[in-house]
PDB file of N, CA and C in Angstrom:
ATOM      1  N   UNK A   1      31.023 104.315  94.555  1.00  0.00           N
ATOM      2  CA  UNK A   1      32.040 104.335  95.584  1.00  0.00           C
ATOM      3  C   UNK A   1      32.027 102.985  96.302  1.00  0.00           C
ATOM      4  N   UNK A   2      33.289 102.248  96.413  1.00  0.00           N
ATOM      5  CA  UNK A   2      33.139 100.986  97.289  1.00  0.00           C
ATOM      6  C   UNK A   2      32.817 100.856  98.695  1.00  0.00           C
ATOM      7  N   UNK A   3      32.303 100.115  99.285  1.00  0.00           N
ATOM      8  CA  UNK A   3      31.762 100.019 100.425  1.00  0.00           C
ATOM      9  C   UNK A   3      32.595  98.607 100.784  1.00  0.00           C
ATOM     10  N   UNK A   4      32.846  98.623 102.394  1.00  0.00           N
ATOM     11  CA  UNK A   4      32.934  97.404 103.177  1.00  0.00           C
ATOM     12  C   UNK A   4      31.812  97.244 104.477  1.00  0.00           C
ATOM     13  N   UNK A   5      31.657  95.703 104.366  1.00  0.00           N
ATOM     14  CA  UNK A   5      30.973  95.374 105.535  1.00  0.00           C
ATOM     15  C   UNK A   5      31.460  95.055 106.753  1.00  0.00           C
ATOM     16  N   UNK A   6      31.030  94.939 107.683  1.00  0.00           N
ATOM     17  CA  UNK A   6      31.349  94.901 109.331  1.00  0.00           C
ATOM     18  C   UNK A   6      30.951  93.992 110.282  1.00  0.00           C
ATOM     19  N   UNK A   7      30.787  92.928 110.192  1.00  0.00           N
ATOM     20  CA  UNK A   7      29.844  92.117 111.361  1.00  0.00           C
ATOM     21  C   UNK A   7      30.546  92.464 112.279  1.00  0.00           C
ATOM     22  N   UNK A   8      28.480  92.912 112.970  1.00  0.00           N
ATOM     23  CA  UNK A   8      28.743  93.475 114.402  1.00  0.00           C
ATOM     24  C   UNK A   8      28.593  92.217 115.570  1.00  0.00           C
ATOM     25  N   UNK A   9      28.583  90.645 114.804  1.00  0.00           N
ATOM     26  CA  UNK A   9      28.569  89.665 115.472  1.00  0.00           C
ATOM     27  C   UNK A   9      29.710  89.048 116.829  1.00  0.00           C
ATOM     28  N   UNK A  10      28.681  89.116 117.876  1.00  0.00           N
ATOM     29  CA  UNK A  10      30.075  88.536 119.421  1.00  0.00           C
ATOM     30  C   UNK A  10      30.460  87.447 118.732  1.00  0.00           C
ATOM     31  N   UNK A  11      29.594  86.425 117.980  1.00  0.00           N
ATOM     32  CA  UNK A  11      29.977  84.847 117.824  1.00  0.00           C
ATOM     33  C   UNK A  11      29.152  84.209 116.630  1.00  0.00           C
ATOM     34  N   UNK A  12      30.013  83.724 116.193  1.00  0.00           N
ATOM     35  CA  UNK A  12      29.478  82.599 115.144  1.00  0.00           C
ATOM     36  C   UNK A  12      29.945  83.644 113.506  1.00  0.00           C
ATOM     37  N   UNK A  13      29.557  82.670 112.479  1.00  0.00           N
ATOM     38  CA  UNK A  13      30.060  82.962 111.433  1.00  0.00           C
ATOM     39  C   UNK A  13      28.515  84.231 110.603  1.00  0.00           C
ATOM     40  N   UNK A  14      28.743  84.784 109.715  1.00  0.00           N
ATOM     41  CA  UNK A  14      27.523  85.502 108.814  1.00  0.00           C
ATOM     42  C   UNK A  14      28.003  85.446 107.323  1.00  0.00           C
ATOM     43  N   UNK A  15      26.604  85.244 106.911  1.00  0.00           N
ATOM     44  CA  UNK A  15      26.768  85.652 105.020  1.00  0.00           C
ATOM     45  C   UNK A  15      25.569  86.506 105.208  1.00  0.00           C
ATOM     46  N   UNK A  16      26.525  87.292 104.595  1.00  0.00           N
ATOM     47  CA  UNK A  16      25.773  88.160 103.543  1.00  0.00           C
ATOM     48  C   UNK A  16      25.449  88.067 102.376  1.00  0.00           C
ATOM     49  N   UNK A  17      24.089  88.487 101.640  1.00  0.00           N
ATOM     50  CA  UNK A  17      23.998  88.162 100.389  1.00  0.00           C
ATOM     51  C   UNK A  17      24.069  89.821  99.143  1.00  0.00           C
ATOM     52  N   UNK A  18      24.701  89.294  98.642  1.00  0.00           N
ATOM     53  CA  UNK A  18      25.291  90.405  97.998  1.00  0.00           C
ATOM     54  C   UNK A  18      23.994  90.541  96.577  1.00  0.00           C
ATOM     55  N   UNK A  19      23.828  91.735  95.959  1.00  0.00           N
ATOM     56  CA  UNK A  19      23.380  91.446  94.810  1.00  0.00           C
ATOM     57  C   UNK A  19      23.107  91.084  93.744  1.00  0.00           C
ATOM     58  N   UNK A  20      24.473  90.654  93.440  1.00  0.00           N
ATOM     59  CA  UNK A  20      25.109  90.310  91.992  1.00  0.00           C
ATOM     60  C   UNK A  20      24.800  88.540  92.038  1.00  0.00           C
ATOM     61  N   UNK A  21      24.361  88.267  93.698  1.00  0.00           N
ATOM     62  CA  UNK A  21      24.179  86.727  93.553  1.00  0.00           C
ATOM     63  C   UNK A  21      25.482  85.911  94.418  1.00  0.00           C
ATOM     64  N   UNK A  22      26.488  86.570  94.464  1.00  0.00           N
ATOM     65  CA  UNK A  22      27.455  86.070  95.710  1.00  0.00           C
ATOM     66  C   UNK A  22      27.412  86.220  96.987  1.00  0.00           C
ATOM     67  N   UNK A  23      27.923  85.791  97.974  1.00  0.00           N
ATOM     68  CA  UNK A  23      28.079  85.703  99.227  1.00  0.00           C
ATOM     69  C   UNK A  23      29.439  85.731  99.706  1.00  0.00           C
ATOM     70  N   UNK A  24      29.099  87.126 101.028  1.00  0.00           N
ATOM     71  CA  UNK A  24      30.244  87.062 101.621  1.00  0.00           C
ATOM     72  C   UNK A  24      29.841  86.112 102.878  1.00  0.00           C
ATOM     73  N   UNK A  25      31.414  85.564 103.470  1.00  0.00           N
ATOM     74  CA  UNK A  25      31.473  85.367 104.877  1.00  0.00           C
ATOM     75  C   UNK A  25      32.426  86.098 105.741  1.00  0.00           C
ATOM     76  N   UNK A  26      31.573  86.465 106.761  1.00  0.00           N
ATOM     77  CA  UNK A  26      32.119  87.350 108.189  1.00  0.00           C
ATOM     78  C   UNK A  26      32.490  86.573 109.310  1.00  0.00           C
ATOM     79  N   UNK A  27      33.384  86.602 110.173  1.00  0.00           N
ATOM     80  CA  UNK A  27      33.289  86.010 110.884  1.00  0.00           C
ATOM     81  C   UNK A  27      33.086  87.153 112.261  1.00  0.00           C
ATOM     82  N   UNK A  28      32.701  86.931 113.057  1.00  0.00           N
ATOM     83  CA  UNK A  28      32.710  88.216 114.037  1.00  0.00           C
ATOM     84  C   UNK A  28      33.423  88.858 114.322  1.00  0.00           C
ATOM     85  N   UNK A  29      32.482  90.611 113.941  1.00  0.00           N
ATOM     86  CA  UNK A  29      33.941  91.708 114.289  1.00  0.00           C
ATOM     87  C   UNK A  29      34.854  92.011 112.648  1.00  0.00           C
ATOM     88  N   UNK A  30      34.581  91.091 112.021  1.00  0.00           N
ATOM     89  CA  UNK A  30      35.424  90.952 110.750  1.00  0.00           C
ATOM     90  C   UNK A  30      35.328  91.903 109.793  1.00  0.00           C
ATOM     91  N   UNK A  31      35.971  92.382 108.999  1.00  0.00           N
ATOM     92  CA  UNK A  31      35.565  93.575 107.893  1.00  0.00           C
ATOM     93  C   UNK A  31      35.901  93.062 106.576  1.00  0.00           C
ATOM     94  N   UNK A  32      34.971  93.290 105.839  1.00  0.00           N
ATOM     95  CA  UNK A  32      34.890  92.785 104.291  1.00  0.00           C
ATOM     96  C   UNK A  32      36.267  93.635 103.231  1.00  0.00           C
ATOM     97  N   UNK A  33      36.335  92.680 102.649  1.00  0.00           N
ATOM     98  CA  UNK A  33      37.215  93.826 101.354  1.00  0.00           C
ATOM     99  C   UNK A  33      36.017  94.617 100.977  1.00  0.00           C
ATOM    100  N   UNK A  34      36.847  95.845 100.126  1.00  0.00           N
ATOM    101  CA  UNK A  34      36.072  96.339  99.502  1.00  0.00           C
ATOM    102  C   UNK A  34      35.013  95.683  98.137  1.00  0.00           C
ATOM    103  N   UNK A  35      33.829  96.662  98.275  1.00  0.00           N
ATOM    104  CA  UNK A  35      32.883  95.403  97.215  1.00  0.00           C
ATOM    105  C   UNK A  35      32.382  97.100  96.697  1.00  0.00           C
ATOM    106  N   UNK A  36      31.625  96.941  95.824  1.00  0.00           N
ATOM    107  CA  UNK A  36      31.082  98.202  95.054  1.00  0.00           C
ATOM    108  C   UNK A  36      29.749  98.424  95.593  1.00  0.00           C
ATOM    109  N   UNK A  37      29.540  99.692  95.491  1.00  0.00           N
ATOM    110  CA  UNK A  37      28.066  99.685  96.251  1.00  0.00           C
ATOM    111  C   UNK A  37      27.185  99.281  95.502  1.00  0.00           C
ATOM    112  N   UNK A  38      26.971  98.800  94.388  1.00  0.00           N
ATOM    113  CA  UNK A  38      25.693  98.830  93.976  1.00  0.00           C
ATOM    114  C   UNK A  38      25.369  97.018  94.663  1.00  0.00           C
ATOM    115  N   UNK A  39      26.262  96.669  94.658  1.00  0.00           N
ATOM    116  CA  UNK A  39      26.272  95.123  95.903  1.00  0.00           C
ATOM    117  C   UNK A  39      25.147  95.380  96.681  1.00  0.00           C
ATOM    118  N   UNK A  40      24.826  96.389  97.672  1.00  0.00           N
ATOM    119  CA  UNK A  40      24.479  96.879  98.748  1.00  0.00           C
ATOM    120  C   UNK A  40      22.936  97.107  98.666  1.00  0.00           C
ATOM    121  N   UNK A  41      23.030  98.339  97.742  1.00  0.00           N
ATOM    122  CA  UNK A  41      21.777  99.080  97.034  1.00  0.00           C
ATOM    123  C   UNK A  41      21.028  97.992  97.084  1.00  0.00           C
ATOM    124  N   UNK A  42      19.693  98.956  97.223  1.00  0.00           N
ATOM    125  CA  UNK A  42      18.031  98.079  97.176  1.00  0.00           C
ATOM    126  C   UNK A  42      18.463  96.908  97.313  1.00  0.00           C
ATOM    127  N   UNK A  43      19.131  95.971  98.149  1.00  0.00           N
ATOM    128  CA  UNK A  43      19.315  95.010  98.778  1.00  0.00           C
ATOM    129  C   UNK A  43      18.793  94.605  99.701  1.00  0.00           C
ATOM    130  N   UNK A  44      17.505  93.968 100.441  1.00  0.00           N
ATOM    131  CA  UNK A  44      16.489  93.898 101.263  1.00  0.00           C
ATOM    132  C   UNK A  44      17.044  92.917 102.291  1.00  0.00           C
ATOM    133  N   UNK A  45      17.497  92.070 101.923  1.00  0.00           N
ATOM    134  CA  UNK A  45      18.575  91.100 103.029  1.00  0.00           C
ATOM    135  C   UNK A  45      19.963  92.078 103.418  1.00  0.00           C
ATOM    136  N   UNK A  46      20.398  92.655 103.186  1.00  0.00           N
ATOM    137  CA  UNK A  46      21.217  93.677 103.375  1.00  0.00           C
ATOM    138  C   UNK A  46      20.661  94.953 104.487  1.00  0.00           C
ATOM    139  N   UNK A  47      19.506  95.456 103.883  1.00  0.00           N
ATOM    140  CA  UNK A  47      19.206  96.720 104.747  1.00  0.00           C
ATOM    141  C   UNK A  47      18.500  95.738 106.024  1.00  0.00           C
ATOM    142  N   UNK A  48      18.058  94.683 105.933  1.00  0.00           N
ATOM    143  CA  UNK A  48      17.438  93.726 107.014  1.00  0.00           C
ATOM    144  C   UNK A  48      18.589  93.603 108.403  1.00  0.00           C
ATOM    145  N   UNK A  49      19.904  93.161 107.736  1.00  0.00           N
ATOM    146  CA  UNK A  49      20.720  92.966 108.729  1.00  0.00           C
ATOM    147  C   UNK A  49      21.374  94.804 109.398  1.00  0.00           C
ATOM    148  N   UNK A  50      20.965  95.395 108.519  1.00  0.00           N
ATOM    149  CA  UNK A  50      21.779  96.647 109.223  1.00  0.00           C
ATOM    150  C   UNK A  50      20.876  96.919 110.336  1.00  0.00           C
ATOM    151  N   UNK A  51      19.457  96.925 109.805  1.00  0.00           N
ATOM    152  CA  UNK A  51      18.727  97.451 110.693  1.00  0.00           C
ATOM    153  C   UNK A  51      18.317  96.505 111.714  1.00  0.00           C
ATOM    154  N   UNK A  52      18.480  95.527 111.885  1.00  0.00           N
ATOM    155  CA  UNK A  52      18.483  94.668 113.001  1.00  0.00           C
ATOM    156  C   UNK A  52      20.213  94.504 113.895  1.00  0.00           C
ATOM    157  N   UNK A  53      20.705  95.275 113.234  1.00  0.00           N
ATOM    158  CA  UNK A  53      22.267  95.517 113.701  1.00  0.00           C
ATOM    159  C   UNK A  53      23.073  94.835 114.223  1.00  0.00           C
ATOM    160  N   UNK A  54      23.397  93.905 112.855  1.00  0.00           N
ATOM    161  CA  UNK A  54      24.096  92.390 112.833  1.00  0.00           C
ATOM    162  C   UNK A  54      24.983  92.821 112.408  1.00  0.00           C
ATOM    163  N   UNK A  55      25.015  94.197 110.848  1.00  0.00           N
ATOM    164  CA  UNK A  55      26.479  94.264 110.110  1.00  0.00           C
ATOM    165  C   UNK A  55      26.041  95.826 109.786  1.00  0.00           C
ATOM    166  N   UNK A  56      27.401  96.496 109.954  1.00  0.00           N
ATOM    167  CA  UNK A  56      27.155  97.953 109.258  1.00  0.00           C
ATOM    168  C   UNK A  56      27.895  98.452 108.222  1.00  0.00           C
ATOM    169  N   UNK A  57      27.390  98.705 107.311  1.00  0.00           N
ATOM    170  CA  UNK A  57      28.157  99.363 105.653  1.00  0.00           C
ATOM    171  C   UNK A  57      28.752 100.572 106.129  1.00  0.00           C
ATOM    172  N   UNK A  58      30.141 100.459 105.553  1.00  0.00           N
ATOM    173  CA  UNK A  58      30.944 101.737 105.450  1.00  0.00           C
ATOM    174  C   UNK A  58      31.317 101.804 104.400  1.00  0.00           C
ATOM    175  N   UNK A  59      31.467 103.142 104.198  1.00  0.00           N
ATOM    176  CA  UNK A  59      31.793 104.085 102.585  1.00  0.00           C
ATOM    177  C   UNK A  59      33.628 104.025 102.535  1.00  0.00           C
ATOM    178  N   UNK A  60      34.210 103.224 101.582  1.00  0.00           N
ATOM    179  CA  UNK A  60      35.546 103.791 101.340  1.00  0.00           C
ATOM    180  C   UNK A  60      36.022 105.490 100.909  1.00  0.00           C
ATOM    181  N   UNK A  61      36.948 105.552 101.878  1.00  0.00           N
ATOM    182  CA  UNK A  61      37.026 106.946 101.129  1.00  0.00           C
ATOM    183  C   UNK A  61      38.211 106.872  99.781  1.00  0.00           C
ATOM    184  N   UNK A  62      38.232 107.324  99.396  1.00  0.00           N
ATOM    185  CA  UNK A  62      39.078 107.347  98.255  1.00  0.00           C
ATOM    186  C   UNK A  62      39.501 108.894  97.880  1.00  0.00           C
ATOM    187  N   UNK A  63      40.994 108.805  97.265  1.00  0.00           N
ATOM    188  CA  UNK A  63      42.420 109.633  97.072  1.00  0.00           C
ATOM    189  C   UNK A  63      41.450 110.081  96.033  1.00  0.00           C
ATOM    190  N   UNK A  64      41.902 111.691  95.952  1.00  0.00           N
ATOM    191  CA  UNK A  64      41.603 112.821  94.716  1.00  0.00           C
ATOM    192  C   UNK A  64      41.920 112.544  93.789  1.00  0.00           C
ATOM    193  N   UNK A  65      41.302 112.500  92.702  1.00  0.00           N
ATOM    194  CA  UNK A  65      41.098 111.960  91.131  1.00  0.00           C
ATOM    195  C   UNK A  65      40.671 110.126  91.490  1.00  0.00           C
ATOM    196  N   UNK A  66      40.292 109.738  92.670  1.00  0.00           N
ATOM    197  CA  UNK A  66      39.900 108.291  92.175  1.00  0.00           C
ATOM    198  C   UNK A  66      40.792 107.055  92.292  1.00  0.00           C
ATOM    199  N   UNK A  67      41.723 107.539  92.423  1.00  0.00           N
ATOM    200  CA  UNK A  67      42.745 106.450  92.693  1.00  0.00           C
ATOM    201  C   UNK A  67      43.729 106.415  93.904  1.00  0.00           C
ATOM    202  N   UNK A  68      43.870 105.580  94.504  1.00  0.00           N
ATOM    203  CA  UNK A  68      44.997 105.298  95.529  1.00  0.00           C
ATOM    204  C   UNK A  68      45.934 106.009  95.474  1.00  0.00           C
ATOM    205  N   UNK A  69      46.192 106.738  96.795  1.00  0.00           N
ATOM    206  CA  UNK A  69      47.517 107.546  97.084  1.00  0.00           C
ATOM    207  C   UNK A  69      48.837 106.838  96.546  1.00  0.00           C
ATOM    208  N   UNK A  70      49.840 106.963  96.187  1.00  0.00           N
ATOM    209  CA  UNK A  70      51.064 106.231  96.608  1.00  0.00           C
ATOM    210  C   UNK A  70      52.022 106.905  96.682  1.00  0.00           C
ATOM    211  N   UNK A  71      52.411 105.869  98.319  1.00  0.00           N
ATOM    212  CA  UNK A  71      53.268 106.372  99.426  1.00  0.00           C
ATOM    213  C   UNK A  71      54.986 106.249  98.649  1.00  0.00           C
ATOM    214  N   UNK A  72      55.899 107.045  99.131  1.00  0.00           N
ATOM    215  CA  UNK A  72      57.228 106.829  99.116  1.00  0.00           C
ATOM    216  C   UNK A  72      57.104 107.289  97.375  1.00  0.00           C
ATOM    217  N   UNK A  73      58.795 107.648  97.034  1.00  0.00           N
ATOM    218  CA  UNK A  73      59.132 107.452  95.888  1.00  0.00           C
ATOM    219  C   UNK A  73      60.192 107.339  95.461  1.00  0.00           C
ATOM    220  N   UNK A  74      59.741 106.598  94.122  1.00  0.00           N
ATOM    221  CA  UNK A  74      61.590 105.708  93.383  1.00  0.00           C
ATOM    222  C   UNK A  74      62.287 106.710  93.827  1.00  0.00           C
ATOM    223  N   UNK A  75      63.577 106.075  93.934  1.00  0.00           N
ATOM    224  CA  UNK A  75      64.540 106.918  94.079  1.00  0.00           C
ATOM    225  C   UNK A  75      65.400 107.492  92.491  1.00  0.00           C
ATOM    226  N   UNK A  76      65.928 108.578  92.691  1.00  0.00           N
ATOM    227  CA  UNK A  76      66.104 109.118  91.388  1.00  0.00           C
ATOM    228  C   UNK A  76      67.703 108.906  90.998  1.00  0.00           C
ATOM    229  N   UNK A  77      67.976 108.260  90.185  1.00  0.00           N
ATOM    230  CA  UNK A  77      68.751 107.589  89.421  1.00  0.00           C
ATOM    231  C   UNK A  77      69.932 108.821  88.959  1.00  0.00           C
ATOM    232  N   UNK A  78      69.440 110.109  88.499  1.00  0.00           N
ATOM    233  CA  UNK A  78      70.050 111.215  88.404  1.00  0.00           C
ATOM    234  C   UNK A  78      70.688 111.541  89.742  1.00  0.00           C
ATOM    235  N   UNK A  79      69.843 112.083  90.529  1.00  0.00           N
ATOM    236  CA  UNK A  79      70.068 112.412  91.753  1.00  0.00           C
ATOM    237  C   UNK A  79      71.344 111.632  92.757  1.00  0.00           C
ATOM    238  N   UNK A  80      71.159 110.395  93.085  1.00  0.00           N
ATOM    239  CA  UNK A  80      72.292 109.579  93.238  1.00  0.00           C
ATOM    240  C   UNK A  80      73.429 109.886  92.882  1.00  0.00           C
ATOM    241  N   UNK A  81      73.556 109.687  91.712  1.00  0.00           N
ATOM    242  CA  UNK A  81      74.808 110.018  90.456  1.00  0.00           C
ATOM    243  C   UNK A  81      75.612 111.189  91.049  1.00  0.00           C
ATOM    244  N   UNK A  82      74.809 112.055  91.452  1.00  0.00           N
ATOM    245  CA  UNK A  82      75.459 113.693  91.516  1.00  0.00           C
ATOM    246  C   UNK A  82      75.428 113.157  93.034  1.00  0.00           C
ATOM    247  N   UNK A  83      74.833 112.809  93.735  1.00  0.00           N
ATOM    248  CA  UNK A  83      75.727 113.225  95.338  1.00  0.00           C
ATOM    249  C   UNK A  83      76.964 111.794  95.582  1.00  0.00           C
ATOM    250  N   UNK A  84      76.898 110.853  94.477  1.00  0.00           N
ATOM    251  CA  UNK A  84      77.921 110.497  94.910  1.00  0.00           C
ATOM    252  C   UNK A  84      79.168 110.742  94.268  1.00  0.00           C
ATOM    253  N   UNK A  85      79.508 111.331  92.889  1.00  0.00           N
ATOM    254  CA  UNK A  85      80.184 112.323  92.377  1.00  0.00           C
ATOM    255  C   UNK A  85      80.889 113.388  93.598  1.00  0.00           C
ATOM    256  N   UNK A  86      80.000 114.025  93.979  1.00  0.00           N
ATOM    257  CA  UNK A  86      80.227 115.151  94.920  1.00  0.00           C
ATOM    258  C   UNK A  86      80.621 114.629  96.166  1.00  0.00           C
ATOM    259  N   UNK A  87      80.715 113.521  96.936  1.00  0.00           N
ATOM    260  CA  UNK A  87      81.033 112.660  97.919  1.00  0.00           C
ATOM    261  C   UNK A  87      82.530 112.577  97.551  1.00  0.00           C
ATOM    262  N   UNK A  88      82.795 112.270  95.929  1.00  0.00           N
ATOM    263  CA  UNK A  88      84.193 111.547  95.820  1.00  0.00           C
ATOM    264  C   UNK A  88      85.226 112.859  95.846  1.00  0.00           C
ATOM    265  N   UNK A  89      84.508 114.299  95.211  1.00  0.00           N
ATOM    266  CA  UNK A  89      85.478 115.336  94.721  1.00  0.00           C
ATOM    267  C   UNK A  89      85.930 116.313  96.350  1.00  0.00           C
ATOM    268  N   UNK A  90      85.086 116.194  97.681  1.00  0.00           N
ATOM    269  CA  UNK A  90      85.457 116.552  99.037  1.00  0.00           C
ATOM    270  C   UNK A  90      86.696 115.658  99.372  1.00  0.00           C
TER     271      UNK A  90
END
């Protein structure tokens, strides 16, 4: 499940060091994109800053079956057709 980070920093910039060997930067207050948890996991510079409460990991929640909701929909091409048909025959 993806996770974002949080610097809980008043001032100045933070990296985090991620697992995979990259680095994020925070700037204070700032929230990370999403990153995958295993980033996180047994991460000792990671659980260092939570628990000294510089930055806090949050859990994305995520839409049923796994994937992103999506909002609104096409409009239906059929549908149209017939109410403006029925517009012209009033």
């Amino acid at each position: 499940m993806p996770v974002r980070i949080k610097s809980l920093l008043s001032s100045g910039p933070l990296w985090v060091p991620l697992t995979s060997g990259a680095t994020l930067r925070l700037s204070p207050g700032q929230l990370s994109p999403a990153v995958a948890d295993v980033e996180v996991q047994d991460n000792q510079a990671v659980d260092s800053l939570v628990g000294r409460g510089i930055i806090d990991v949050l859990t994305v929640p995520q839409a049923a079956g796994g994937r992103a909701k999506r909002t609104g929909t096409a409009p239906d091409a059929t549908n149209d057709a017939e109410t403006k048909a029925a517009s012209q025959e009033s």
